[in-house]
Protein backbone atom coordinates (compact mmCIF):
# COMPACT_ATOMS: atom_id res chain seq x y z
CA UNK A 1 0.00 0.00 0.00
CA UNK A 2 1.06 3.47 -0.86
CA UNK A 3 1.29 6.28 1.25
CA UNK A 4 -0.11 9.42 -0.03
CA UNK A 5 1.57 11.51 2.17
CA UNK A 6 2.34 15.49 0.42
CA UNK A 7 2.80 14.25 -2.55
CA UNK A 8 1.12 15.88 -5.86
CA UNK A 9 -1.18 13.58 -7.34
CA UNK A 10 -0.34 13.57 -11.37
CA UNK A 11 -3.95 13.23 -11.57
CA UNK A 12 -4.95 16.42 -10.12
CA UNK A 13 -4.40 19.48 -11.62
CA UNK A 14 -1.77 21.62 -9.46
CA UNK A 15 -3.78 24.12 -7.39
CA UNK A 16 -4.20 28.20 -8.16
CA UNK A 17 -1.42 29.51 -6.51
CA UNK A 18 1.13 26.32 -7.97
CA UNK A 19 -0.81 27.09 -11.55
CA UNK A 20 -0.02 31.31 -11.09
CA UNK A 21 3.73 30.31 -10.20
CA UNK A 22 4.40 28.25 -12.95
CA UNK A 23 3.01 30.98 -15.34
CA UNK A 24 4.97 33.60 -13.57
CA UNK A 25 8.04 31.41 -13.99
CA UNK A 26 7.20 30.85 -17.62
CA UNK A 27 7.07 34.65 -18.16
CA UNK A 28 10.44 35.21 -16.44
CA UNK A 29 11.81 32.67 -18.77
CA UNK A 30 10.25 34.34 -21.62
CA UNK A 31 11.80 37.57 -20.86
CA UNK A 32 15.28 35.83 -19.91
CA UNK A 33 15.01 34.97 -23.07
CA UNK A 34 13.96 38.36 -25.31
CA UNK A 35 17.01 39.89 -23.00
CA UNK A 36 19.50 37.15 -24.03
CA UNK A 37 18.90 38.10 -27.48
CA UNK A 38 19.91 41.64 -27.13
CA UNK A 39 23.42 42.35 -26.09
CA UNK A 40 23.21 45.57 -24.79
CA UNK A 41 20.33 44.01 -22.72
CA UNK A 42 22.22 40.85 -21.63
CA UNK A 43 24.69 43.21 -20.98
CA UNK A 44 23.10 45.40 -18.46
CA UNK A 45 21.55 42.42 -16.79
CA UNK A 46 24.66 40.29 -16.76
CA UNK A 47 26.45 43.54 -14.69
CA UNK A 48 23.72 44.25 -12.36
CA UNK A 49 23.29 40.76 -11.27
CA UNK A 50 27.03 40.05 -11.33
CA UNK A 51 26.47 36.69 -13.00
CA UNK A 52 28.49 35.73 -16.01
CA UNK A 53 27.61 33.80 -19.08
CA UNK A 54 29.69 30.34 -17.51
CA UNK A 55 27.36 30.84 -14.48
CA UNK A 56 24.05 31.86 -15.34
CA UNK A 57 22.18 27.97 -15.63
CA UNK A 58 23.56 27.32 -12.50
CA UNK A 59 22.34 30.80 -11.29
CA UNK A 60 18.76 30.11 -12.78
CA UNK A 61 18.13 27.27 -10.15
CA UNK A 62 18.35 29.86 -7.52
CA UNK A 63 15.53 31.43 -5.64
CA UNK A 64 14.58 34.69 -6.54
CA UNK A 65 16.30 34.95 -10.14
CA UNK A 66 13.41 34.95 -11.72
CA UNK A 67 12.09 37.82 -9.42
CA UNK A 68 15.37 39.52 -10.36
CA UNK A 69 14.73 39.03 -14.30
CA UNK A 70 11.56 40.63 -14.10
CA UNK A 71 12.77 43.71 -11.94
CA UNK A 72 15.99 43.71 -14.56
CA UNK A 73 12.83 44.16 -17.51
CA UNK A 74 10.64 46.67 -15.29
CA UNK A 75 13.23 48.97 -14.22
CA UNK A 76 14.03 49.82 -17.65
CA UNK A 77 10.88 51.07 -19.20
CA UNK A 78 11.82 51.22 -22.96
CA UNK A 79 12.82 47.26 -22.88
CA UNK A 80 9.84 46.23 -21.22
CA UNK A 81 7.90 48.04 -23.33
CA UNK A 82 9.46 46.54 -26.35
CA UNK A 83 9.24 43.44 -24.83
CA UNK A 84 5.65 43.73 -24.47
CA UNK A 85 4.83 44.91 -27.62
CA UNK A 86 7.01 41.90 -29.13
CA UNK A 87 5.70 39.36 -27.34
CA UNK A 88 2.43 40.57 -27.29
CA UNK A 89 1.57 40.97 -23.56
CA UNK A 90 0.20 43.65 -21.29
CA UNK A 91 3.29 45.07 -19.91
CA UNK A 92 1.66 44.98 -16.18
CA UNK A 93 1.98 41.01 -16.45
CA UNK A 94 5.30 41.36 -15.82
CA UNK A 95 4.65 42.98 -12.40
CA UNK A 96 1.73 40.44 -11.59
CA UNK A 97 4.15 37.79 -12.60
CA UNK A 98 6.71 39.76 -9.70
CA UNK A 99 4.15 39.70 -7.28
CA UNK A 100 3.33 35.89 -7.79
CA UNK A 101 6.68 34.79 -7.43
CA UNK A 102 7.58 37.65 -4.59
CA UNK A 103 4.38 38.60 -3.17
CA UNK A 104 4.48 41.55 -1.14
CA UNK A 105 4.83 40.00 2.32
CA UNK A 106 7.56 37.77 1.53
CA UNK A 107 9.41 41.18 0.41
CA UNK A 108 11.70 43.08 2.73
């Protein structure tokens, strides 16, 4: 007999706030992604986070990364614009997609 215990049944469908963090996450990688493909974008991010290309996978397994792409994308207002318009999203989902994966009370 098997025990149950806390793990997800692959049955189920994973619950609202599991759903809203995987589509946050999805979005960060998205936008990882449009910034990758623009050096002077890459560039900026690579310098404010202090990661290098060599250490950036290993860097994307960490928490909050993908919290830090997205604040990378809405700091500067011109690339997330762009980004929007090129991926065809309402540039406030990237700051939902913060909030889901930082809500406020887990921020300091």
């Amino acid at each position: 007999m098997q025990n149950g215990g806390n793990r997800s049944n692959p049955g189920k469908a994973a619950g609202p706030r599991e759903a809203a963090k995987e589509s946050a996450e999805a979005l960060a990688i998205e936008v990882l992604g449009y910034i990758a493909a623009d050096p002077a974008a890459l560039e900026g991010f690579m310098s404010l986070s202090g990661l290098e290309i060599g250490n950036l996978r290993a860097a994307a397994a960490e928490p909050g990364f993908f919290v830090g792409v997205l604040d990378f994308l809405a700091s500067n207002e011109a690339l997330l614009l762009a980004f929007a318009a090129n991926a065809g999203r309402d540039p406030a989902a990237i700051l939902r997609a913060r909030h889901v994966l930082a809500p406020p009370e887990e921020m300091i």
